[in-house]
Protein backbone atom coordinates (compact mmCIF):
# COMPACT_ATOMS: atom_id res chain seq x y z
CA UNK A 1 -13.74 -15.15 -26.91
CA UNK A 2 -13.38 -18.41 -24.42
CA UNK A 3 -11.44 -18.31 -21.39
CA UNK A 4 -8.64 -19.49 -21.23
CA UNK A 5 -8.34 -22.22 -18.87
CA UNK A 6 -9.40 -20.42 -15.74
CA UNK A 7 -6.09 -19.62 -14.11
CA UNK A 8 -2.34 -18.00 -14.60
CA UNK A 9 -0.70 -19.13 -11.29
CA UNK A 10 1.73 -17.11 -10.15
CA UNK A 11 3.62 -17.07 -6.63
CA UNK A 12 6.62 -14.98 -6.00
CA UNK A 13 10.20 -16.75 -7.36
CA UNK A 14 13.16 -16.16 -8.61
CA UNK A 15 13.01 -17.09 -12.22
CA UNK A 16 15.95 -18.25 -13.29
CA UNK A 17 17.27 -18.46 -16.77
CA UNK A 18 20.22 -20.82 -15.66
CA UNK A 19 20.63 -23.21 -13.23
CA UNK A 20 18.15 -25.39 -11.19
CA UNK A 21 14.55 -23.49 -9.95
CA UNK A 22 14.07 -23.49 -6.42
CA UNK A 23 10.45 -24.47 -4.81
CA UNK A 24 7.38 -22.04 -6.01
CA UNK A 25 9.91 -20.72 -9.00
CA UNK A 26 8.40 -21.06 -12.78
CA UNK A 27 9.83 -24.06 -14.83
CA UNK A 28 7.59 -23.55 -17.81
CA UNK A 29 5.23 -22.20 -19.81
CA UNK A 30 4.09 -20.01 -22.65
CA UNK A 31 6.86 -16.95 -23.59
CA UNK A 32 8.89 -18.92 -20.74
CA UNK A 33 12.72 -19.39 -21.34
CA UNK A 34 14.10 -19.71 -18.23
CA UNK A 35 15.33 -23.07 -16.67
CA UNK A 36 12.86 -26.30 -16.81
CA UNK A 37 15.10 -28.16 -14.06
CA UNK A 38 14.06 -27.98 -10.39
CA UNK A 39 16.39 -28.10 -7.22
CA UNK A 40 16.67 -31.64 -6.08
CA UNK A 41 12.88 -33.07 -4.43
CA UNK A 42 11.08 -30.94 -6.84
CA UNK A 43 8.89 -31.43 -9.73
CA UNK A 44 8.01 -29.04 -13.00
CA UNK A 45 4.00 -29.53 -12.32
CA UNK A 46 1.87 -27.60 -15.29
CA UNK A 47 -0.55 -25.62 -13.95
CA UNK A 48 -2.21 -23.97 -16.82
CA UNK A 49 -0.28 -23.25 -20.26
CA UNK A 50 0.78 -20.22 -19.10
CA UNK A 51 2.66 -21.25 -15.95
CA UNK A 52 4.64 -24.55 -14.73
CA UNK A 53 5.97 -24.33 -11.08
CA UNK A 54 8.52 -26.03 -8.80
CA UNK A 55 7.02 -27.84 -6.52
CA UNK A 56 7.72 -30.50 -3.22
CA UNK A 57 7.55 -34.42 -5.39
CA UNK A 58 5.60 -36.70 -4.29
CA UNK A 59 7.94 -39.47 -4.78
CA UNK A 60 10.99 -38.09 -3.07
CA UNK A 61 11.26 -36.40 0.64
CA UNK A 62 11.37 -32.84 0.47
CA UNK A 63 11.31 -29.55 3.28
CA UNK A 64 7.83 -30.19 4.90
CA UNK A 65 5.22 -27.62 3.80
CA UNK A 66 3.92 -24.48 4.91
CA UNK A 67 0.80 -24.76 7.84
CA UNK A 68 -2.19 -25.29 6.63
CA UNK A 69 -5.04 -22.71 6.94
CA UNK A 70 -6.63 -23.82 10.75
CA UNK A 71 -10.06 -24.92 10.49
CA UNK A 72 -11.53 -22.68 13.00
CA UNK A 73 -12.08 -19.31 12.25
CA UNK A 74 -12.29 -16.23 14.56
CA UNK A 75 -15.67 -14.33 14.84
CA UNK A 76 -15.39 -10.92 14.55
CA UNK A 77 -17.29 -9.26 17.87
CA UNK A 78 -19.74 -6.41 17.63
CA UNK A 79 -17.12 -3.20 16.20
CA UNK A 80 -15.88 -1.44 18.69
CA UNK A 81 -13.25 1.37 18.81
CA UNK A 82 -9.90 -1.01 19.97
CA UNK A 83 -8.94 -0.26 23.48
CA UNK A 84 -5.94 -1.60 25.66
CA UNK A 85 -2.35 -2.56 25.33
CA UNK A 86 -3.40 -5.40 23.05
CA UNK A 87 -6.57 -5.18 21.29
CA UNK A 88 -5.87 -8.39 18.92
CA UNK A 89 -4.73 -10.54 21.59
CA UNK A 90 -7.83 -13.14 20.44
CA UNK A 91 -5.52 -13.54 17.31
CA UNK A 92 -3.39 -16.85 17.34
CA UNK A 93 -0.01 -16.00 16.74
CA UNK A 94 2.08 -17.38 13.61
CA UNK A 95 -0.54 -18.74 12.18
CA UNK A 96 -3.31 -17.85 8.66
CA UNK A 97 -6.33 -17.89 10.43
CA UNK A 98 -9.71 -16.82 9.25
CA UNK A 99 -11.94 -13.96 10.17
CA UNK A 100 -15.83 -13.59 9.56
CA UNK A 101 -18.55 -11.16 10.65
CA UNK A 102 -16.06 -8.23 9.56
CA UNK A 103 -18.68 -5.88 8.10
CA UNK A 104 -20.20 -5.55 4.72
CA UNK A 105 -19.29 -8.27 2.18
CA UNK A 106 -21.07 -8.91 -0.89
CA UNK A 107 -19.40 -11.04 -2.69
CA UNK A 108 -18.48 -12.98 0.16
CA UNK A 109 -14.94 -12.85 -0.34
CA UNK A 110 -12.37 -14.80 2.24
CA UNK A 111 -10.49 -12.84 4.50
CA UNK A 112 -7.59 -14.19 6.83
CA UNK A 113 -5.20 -12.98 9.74
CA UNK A 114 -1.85 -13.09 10.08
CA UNK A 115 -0.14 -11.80 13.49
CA UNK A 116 3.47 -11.67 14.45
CA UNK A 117 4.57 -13.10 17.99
CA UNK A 118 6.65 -9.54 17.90
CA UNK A 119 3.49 -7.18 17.21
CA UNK A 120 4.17 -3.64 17.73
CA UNK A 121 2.23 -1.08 19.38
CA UNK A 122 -0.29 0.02 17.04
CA UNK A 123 0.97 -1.74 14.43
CA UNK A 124 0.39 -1.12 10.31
CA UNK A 125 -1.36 -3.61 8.44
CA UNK A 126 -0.44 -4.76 5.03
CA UNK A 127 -3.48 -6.56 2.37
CA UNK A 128 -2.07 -9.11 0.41
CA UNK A 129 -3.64 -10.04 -3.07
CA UNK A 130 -3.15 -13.43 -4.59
CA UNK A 131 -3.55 -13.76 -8.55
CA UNK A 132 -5.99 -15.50 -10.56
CA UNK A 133 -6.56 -19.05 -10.01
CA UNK A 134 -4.43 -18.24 -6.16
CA UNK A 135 -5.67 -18.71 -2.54
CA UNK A 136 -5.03 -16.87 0.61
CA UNK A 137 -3.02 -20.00 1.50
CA UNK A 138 -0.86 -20.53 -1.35
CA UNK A 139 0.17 -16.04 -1.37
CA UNK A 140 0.85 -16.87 2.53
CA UNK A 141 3.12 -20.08 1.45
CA UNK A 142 4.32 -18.01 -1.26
CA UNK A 143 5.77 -15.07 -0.67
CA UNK A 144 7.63 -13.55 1.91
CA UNK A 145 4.84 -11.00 3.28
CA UNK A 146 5.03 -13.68 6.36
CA UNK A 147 8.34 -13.71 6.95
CA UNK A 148 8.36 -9.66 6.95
CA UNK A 149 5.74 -8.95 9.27
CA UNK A 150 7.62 -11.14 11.74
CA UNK A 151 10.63 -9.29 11.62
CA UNK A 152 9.15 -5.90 10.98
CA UNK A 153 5.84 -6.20 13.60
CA UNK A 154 2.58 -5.16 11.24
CA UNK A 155 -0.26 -7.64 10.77
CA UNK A 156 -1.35 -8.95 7.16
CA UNK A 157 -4.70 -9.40 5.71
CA UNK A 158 -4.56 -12.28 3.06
CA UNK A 159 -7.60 -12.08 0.91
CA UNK A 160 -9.29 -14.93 -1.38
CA UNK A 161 -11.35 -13.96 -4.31
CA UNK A 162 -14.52 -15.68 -4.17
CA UNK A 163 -15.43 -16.49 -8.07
CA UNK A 164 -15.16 -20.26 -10.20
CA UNK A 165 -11.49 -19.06 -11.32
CA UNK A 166 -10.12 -17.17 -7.70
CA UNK A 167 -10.06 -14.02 -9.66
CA UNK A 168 -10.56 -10.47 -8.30
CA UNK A 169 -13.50 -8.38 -9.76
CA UNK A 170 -11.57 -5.36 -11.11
CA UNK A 171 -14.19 -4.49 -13.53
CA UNK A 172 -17.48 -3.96 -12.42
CA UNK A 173 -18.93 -0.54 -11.67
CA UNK A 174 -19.59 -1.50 -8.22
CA UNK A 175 -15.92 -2.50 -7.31
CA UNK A 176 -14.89 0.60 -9.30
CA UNK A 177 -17.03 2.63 -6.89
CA UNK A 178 -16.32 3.96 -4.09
CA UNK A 179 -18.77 2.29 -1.34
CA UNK A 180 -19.76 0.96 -4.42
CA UNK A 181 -19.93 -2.81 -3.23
CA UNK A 182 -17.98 -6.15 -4.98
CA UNK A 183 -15.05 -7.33 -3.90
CA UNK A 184 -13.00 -4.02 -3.29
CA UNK A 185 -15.65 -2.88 -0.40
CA UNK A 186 -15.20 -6.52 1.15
CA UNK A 187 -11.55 -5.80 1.49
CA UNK A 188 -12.32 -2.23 2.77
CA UNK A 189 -14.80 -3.51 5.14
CA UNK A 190 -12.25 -6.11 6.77
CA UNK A 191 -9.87 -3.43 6.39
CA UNK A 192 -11.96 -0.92 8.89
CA UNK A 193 -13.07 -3.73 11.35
CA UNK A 194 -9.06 -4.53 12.03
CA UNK A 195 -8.35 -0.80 12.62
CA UNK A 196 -11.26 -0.50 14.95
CA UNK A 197 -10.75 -3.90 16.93
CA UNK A 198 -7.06 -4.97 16.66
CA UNK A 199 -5.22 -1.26 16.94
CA UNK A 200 -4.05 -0.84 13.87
CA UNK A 201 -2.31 2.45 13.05
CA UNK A 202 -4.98 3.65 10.29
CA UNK A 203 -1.96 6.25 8.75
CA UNK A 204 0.03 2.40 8.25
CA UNK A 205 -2.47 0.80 6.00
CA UNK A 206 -0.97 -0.51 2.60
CA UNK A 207 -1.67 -3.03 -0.32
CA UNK A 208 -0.10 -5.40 -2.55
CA UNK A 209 -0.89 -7.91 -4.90
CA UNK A 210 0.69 -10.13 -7.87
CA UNK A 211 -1.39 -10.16 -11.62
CA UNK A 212 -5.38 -9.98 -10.48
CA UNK A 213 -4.27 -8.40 -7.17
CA UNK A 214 -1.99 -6.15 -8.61
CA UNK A 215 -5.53 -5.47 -10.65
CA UNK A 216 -6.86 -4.72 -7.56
CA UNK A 217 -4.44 -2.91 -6.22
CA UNK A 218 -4.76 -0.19 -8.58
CA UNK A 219 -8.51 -0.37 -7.80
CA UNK A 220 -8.49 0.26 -4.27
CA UNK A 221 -6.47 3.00 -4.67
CA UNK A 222 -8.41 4.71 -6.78
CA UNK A 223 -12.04 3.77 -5.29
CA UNK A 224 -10.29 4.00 -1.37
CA UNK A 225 -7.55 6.86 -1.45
CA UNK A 226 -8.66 7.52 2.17
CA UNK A 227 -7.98 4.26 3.23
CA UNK A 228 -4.86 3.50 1.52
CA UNK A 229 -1.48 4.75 2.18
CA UNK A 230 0.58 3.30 -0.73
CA UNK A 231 0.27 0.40 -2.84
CA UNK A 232 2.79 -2.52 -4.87
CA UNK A 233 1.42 -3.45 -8.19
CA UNK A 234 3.52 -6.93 -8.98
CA UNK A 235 2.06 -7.51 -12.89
CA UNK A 236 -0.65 -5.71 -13.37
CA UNK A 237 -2.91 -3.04 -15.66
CA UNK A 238 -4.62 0.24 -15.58
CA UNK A 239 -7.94 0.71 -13.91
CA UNK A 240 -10.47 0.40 -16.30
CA UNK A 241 -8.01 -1.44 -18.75
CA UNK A 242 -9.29 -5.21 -18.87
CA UNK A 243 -12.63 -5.88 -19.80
CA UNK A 244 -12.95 -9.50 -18.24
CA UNK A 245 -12.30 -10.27 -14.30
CA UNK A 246 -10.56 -14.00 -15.87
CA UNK A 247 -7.69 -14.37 -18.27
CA UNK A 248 -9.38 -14.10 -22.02
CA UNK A 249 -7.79 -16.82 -25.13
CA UNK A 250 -7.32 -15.22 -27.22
CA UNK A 251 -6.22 -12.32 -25.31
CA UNK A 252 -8.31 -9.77 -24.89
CA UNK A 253 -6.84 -5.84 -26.30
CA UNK A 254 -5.41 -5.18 -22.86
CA UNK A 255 -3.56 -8.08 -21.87
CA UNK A 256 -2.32 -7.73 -25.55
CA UNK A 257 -1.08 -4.23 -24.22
CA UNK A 258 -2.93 -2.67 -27.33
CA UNK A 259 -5.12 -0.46 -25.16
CA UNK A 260 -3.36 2.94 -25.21
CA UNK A 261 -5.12 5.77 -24.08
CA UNK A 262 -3.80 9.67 -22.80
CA UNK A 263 -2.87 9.98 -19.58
CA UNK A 264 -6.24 12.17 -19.18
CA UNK A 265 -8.46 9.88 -19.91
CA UNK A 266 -6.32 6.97 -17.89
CA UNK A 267 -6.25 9.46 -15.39
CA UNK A 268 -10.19 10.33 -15.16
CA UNK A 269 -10.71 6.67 -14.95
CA UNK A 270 -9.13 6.94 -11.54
CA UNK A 271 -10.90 10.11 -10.90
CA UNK A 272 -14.59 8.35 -11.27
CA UNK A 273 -14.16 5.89 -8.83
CA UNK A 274 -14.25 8.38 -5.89
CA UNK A 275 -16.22 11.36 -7.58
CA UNK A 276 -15.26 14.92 -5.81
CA UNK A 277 -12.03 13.46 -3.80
CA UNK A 278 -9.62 15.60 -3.96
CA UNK A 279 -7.44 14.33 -0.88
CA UNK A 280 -4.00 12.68 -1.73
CA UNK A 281 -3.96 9.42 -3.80
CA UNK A 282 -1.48 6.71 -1.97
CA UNK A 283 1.91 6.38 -3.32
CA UNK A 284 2.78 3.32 -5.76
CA UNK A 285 5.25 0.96 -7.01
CA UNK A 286 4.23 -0.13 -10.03
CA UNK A 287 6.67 -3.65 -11.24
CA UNK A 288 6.68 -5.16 -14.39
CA UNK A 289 8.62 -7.13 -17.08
CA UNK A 290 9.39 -6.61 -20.48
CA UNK A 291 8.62 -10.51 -21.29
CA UNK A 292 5.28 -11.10 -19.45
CA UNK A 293 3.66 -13.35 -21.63
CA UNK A 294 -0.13 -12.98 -19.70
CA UNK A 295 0.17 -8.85 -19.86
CA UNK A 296 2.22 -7.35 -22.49
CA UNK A 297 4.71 -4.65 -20.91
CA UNK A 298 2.94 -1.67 -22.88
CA UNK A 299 0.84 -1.89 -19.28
CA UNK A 300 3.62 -0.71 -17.93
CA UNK A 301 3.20 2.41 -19.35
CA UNK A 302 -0.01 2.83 -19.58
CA UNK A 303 -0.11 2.55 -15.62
CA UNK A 304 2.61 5.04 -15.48
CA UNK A 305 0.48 7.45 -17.53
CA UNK A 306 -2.58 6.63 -15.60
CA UNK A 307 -1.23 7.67 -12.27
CA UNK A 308 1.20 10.65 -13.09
CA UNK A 309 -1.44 11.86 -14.42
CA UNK A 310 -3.66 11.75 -11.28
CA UNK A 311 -1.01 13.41 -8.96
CA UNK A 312 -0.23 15.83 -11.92
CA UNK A 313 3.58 15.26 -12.43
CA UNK A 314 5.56 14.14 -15.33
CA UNK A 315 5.86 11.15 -16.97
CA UNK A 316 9.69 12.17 -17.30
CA UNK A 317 11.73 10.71 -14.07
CA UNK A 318 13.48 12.75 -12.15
CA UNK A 319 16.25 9.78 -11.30
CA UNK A 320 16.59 6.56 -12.83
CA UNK A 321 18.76 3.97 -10.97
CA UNK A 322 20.07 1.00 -13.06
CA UNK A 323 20.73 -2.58 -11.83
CA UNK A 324 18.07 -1.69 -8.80
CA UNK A 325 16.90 -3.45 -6.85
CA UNK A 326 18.69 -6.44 -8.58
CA UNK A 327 20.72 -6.99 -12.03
CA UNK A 328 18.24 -6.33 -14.94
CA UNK A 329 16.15 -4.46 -13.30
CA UNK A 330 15.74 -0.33 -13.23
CA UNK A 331 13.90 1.93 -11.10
CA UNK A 332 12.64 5.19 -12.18
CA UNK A 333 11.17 8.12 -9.57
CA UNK A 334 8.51 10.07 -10.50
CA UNK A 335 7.67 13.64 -9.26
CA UNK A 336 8.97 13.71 -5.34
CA UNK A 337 8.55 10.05 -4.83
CA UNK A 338 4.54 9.72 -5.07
CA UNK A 339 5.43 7.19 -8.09
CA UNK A 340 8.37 4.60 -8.74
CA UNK A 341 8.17 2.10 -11.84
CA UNK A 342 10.32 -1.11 -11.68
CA UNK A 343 11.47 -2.63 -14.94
CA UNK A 344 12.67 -6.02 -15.30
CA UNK A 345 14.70 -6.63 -18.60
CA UNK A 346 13.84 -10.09 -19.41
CA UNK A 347 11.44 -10.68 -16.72
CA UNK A 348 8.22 -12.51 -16.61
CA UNK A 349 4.94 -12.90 -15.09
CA UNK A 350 5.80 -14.65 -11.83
CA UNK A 351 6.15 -11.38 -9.49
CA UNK A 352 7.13 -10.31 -7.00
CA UNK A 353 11.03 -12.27 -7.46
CA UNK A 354 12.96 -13.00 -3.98
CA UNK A 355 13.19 -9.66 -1.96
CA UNK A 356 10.88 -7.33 -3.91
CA UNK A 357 8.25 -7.82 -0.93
CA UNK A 358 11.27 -6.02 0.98
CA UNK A 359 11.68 -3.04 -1.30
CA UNK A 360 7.97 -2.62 -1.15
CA UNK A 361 7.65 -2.51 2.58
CA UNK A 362 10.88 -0.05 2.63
CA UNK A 363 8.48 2.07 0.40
CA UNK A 364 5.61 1.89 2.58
CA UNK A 365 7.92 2.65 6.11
CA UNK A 366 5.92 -0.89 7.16
């Protein structure tokens, strides 16, 4: 197998099928069939065959962009358990800013800060997970995590995957281990120096990520149940389902959705990443649409399977809502709410569309 051209870029958009596609929405690309024409300033730019995008034309004026990433970066001081009315008051507000010296990192990932101006009083703190070929940046520009956590008051943790294509390692023993090391410890680490230092509320600690970080979504909360509250998986697969960190041409049996397995053995695959847990797992909203050309929507299912199974309750919903949380979409409830699958009819890749960051957070209580 070669790989495919090292990235599927995704950011969240609306995709629509009629009409002109605002900035950051999809214009193109394989198993696309939405609309190629982009609100006025915009252009369709190609990003990989997979994915074309909206965005600001060089040639015409446009909204100016997003801030940049600053170029300082914030030192973490020696860990400490957080005391005071403000324990992140180092922090610059409204703005992505980096943080090093956060604890154990192997892979060196990127890790960066976002605080409200309205913080709250021990607030939660959300992880935010770009997709392959993404940056910290361009999930801050992106989607409307931002936007949220100034209205709402929690702090976000935008990570950036450190390999050639900006993909998360979801496949390795050691980020399928618990303390195992990789990527998913890095996250953990910079996870447990922000509830020691900044006040976070460590019973408010959630994830959520589009395509690779929906990948890794999955993983943390089966290698960190302890750590994680509840998770959104925006386009994404089992644990244990793909066997390559990178997009695969031709695709590779699970983005083909032709790995099927029980739900016992989806669900032990789970189990091994933290052996002997047997605390809660974190509740999950797993989104996904029935025309994703990069994962075939038998993941759906198979991630469905995979995590009914670990809470032991049925695959069978116990409500189904139609046209929720938009038209063409339907939501399905699973046991007493540890589980809810979203299913866009029609959908694509390019997750999480306008307002699903919303519904997510409503899920969390962020």
């Amino acid at each position: 197998m070669f790989s495919v051209a090292r990235v599927i870029g995704f950011l969240a958009v609306v995709v629509a099928s009629v009409g002109a596609v605002p900035i950051w929405g999809q214009c193109g690309g394989i198993g696309y069939s939405g609309s190629t024409q982009c609100d006025s300033g915009l252009s369709c730019i190609k990003l990989n065959d997979w994915y074309s995008q909206c965005q600001v034309s060089t040639t015409t004026a446009a909204p100016p962009p997003p801030p940049p990433v600053p170029s300082t970066s914030i030192p973490a001081p020696p860990s400490t358990t957080a005391t005071g009315t403000n324990p992140a008051a180092t922090i610059p507000v409204g703005a992505l800013t980096r943080i090093t010296n956060f604890g154990t990192n192997p892979t060196n990932i990127g890790m960066y800060v976002y605080k409200p101006s309205s913080l709250k009083a021990n607030p939660g703190l959300l992880v935010a997970l770009h997709y392959c070929g993404g940056t910290a940046q361009a999930y801050f520009s992106g989607t409307q995590f931002r936007a949220l956590a100034d209205q709402r008051g929690f702090m976000v943790l935008y990570g950036q995957a450190p390999n050639d294509s900006n993909c998360w390692d979801i496949t390795s023993t050691a980020s399928l281990s618990h303390e195992g090391g990789s990527d998913s410890l890095a996250i953990v680490s910079a996870v447990r120096y922000a509830i020691a230092n900044w006040g976070i509320d460590p019973s408010k600690v959630f994830v959520a990520g589009s395509s690779s970080g929906a990948m890794m979504t999955n993983v943390l909360s089966a290698a960190y149940p302890d750590i994680f509250k509840a998770g959104a998986v925006f386009a994404g697969s089992a644990v244990g389902c793909l066997g390559f960190n990178s997009p695969q041409f031709p695709p590779d049996v699970c983005q083909r959705g032709e790995k099927i397995q029980t739900p016992q053995q989806w669900g032990d695959r789970v189990r091994q990443a933290y052996p002997g847990y047997t605390g809660s797992y974190p509740r999950l909203q797993i989104w996904h649409g029935t025309a994703d050309p990069a994962l075939n929507y038998n993941n759906f299912q198979e991630q469905i399977k995979q995590w009914t199974n670990v809470n032991g309750i049925s695959q069978t919903p116990t409500t189904t809502y139609s046209s929720n949380p938009k038209q063409n979409w339907t939501k399905t409830v699973y046991g007493t709410g540890q589980l809810e699958g979203y299913s866009g009819q029609g959908a694509g890749h390019g997750l999480p569309e306008s307002g699903m960051e919303a519904v997510a957070l409503d899920f969390f209580g962020l």
